[in-house]
N, C-alpha and C. Protein backbone atom coordinates (compact mmCIF):
# COMPACT_ATOMS: atom_id res chain seq x y z
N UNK A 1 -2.74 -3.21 -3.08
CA UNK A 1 -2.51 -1.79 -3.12
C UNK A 1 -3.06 -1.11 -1.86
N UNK A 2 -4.00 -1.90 -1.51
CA UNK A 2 -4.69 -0.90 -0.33
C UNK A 2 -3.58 -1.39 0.71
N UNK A 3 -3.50 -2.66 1.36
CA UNK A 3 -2.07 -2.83 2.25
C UNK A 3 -1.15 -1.62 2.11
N UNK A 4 -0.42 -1.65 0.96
CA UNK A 4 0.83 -0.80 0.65
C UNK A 4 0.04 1.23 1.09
N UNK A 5 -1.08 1.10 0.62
CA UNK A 5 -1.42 2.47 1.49
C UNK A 5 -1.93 2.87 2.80
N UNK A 6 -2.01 1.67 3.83
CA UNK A 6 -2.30 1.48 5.20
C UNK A 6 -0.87 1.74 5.64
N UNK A 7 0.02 0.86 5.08
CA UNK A 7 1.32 1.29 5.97
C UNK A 7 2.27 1.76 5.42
N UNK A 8 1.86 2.99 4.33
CA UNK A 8 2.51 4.13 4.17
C UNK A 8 1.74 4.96 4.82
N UNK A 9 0.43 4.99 5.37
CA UNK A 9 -0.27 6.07 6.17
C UNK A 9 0.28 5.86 7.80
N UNK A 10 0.30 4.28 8.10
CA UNK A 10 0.75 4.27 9.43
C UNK A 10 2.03 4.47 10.03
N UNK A 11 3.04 4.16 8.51
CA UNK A 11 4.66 4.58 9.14
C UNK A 11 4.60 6.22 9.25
N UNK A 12 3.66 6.71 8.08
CA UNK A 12 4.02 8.78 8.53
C UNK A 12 3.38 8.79 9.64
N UNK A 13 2.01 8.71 10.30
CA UNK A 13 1.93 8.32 11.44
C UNK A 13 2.57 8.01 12.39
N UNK A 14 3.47 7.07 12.48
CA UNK A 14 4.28 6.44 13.72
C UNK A 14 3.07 5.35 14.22
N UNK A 15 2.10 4.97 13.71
CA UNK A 15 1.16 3.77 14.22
C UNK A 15 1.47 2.56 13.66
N UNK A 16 2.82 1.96 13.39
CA UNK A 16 2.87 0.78 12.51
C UNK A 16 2.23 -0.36 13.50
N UNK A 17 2.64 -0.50 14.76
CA UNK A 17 1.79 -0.77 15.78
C UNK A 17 0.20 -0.87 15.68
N UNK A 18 0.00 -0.29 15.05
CA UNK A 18 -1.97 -0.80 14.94
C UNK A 18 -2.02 -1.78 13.77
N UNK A 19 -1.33 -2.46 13.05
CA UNK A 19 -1.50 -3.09 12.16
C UNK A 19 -0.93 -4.48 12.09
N UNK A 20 -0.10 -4.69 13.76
CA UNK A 20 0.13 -5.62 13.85
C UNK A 20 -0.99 -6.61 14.13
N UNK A 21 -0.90 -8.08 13.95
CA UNK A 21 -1.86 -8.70 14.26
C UNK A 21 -2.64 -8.85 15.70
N UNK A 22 -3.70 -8.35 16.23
CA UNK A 22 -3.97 -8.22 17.69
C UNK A 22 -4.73 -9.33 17.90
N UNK A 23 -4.99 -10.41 17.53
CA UNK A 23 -5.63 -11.92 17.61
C UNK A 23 -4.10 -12.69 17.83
N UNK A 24 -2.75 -12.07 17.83
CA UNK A 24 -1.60 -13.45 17.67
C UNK A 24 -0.97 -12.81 19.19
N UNK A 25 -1.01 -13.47 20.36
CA UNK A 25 -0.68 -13.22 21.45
C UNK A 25 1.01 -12.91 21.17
N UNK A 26 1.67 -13.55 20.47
CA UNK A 26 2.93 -13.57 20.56
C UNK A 26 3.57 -12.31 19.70
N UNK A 27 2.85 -12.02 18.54
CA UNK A 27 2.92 -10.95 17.95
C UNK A 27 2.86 -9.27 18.44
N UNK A 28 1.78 -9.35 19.39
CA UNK A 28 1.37 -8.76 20.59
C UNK A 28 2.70 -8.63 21.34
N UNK A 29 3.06 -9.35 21.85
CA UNK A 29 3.85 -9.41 22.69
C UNK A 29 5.64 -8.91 22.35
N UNK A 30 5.52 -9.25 21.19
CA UNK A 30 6.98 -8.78 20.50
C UNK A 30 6.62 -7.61 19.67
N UNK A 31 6.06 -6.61 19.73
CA UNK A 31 5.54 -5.86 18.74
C UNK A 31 6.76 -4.92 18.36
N UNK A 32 7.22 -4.38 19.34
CA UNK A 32 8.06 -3.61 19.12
C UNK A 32 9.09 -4.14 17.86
N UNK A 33 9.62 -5.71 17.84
CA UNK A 33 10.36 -5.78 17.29
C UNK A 33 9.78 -6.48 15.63
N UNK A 34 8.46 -6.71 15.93
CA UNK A 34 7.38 -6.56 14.62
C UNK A 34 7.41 -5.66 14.21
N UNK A 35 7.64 -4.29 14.44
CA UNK A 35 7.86 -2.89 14.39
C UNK A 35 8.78 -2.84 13.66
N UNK A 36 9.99 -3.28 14.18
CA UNK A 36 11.35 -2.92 13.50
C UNK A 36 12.07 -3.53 12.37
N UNK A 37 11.04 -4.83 11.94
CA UNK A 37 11.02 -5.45 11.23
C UNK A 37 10.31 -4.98 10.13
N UNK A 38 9.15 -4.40 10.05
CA UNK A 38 8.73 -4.39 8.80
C UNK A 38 9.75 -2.51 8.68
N UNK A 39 9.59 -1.98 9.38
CA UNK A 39 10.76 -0.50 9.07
C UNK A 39 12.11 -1.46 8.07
N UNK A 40 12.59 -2.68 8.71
CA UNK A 40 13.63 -2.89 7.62
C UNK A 40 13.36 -3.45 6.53
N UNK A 41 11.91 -4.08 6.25
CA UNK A 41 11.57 -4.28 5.28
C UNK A 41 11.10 -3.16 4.14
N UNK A 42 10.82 -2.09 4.76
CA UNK A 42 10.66 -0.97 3.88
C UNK A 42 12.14 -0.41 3.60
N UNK A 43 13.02 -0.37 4.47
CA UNK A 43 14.64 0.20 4.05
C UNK A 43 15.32 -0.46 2.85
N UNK A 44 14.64 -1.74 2.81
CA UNK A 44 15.07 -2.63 1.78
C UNK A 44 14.36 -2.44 0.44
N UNK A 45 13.37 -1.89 0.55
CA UNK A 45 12.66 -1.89 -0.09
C UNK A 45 12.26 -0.09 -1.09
N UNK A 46 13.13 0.98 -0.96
CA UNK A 46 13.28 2.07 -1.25
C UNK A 46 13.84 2.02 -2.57
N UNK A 47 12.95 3.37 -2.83
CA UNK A 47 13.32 3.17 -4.75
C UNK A 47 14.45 3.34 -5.43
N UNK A 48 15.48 4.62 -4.41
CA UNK A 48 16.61 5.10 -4.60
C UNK A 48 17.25 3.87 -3.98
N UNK A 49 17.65 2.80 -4.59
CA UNK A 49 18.73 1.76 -4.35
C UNK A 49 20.13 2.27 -3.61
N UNK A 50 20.49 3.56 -3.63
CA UNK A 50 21.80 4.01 -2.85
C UNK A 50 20.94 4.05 -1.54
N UNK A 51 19.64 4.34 -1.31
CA UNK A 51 19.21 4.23 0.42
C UNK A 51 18.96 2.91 0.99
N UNK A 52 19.26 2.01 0.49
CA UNK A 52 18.64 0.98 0.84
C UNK A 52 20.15 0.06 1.39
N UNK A 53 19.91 -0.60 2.76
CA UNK A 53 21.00 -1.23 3.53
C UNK A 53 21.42 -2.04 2.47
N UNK A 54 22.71 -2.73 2.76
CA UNK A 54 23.76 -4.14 2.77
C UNK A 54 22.89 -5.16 3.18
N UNK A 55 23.03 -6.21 2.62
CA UNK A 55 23.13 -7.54 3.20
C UNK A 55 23.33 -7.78 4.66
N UNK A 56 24.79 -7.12 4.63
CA UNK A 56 25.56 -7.06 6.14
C UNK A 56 25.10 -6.20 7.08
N UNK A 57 24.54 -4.98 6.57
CA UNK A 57 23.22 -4.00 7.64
C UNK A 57 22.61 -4.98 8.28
N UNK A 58 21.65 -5.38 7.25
CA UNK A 58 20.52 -6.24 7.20
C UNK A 58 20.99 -7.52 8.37
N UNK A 59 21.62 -8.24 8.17
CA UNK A 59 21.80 -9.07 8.79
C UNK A 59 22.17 -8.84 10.56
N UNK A 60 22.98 -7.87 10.91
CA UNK A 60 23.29 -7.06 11.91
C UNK A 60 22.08 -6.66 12.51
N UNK A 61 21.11 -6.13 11.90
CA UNK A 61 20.17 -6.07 12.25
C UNK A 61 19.19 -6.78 13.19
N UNK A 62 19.22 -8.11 12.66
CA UNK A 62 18.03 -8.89 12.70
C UNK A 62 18.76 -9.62 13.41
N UNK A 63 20.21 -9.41 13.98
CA UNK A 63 20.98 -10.29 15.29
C UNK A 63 20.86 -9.38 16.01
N UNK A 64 20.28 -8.21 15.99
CA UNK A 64 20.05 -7.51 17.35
C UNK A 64 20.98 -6.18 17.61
N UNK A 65 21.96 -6.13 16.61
CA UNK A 65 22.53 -4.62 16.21
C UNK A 65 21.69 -3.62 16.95
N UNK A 66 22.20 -2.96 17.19
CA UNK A 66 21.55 -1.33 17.38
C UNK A 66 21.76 -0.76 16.20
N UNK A 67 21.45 -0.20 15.11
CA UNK A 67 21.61 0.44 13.54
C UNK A 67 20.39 1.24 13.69
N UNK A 68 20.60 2.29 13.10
CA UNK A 68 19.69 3.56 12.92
C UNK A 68 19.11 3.53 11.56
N UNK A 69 17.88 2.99 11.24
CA UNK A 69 17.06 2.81 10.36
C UNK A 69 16.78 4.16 9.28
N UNK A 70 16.64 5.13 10.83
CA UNK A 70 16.42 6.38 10.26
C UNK A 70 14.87 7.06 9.67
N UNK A 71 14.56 8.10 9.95
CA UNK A 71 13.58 8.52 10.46
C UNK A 71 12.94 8.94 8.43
N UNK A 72 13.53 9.01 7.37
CA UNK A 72 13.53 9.63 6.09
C UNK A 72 13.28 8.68 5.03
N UNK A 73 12.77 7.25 5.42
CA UNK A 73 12.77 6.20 4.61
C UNK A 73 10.63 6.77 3.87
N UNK A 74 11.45 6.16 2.29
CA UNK A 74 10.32 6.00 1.46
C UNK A 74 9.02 5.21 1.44
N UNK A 75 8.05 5.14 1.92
CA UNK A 75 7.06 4.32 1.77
C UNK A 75 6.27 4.10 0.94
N UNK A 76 6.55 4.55 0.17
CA UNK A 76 5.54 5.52 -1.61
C UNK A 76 6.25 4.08 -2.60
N UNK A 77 5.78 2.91 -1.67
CA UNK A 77 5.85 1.56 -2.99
C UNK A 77 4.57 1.76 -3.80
N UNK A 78 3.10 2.31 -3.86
CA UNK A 78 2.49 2.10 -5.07
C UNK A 78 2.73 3.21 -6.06
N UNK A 79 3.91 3.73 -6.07
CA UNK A 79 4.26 5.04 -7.30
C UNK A 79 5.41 4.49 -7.49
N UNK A 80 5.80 3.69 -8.54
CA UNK A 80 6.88 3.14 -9.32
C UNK A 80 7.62 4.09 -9.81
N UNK A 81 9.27 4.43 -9.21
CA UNK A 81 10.14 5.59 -9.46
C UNK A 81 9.82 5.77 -10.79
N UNK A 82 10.09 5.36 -11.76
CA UNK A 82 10.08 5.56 -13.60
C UNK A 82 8.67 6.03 -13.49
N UNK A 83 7.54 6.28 -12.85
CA UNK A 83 6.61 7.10 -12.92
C UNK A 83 7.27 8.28 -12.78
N UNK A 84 7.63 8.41 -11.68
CA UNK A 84 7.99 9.30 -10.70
C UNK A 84 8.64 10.12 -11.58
N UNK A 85 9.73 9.53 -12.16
CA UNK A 85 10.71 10.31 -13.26
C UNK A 85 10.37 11.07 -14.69
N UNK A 86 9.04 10.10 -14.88
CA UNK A 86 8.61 10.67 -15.70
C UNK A 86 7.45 11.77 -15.53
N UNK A 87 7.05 12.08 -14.34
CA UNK A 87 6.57 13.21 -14.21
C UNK A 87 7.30 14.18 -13.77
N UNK A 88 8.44 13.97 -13.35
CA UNK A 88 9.88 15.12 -13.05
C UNK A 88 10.03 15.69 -14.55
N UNK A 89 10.09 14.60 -15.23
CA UNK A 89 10.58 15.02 -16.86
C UNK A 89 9.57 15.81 -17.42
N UNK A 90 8.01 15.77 -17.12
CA UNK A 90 7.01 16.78 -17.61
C UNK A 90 7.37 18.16 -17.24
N UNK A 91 8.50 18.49 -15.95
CA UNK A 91 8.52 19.95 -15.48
C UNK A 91 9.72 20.67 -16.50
N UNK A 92 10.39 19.70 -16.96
CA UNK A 92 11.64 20.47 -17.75
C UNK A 92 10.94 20.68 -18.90
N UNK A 93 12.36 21.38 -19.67
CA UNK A 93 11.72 22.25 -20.63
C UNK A 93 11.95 21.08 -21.62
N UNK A 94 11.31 20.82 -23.46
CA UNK A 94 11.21 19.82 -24.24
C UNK A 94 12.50 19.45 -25.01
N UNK A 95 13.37 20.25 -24.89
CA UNK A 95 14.73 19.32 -25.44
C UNK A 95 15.48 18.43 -24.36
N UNK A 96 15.24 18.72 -22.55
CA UNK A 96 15.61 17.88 -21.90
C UNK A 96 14.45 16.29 -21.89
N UNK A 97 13.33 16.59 -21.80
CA UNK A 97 12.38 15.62 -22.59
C UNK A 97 12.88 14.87 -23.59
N UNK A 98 13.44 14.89 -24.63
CA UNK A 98 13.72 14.18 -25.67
C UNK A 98 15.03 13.19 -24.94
N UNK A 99 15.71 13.61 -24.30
CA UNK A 99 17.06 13.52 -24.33
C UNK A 99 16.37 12.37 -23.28
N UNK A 100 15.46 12.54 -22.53
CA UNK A 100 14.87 11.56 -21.03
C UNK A 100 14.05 10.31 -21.96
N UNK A 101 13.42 10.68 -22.55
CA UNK A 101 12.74 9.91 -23.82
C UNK A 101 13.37 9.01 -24.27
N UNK A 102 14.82 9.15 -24.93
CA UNK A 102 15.63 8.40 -25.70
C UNK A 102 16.39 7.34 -24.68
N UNK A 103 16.40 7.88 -23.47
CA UNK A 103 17.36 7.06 -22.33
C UNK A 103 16.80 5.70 -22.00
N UNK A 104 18.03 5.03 -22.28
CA UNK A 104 16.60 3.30 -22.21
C UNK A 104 17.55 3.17 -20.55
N UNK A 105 16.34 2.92 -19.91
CA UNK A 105 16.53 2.52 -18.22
C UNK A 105 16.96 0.64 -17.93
N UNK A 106 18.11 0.05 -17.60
CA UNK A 106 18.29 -0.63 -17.65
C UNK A 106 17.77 -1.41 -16.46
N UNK A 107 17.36 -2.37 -16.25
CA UNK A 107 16.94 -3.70 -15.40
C UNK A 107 17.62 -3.03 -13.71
N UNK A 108 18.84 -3.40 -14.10
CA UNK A 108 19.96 -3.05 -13.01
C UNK A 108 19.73 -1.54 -12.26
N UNK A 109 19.65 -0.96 -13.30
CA UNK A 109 19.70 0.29 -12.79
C UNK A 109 18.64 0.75 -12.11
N UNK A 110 16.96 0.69 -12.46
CA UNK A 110 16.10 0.30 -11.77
C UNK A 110 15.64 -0.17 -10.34
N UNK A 111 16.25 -1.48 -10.33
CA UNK A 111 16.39 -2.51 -9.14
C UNK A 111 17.88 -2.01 -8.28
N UNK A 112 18.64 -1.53 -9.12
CA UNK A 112 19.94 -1.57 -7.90
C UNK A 112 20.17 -2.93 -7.57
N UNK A 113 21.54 -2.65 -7.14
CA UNK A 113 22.29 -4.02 -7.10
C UNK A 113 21.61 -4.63 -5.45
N UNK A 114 21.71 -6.05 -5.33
CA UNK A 114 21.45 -7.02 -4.58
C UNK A 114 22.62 -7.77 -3.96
């Protein structure tokens, strides 16, 4: 948990760069694209499954694509969306509550397709 809140502090930052390994010369040396790597590991990794790349993004990517990652990606992995939702659901009024209550959240729907 503490990881996951270092580099949600360092991507709002823009320091993902300080967290690369500075003992691995080669790491060092490619940082930038250590950089751009874990950014697509967080794109992949967003709660709203409609933000999150293709396969075929993904892959384009990591052959050296130019693709716009984009500056609006989620880093808030230790707040599990169905938290999230369910404190959205504390602001409505109690018959939309019931109706959020009764809704069974499926696997799929959750995770988004793969």
């Amino acid at each position: 948990m503490h990881l996951l809140r270092l580099f949600k502090r360092k991507a709002e930052q823009e320091q993902l760069l300080d967290i690369v390994d500075k003992y691995s010369e080669d790491m060092q040396l490619h940082g930038t694209e250590v950089v751009e790597m874990m950014k697509v590991a967080a794109w992949c990794l967003q709660n709203d499954f409609e933000k999150r790349p293709s396969m075929t993004v993904v892959v384009q990517v990591l052959e050296g694509a130019l693709i716009n990652i984009g500056d609006n990606l989620d880093y808030d992995f230790t707040n599990p969306p169905i938290l999230r939702t369910i404190a959205a659901a504390a602001a409505v009024d109690e018959e939309q509550q019931d109706v959020a209550a009764q809704t069974v959240l499926l696997p799929s729907v959750l995770s988004g397709p793969r």
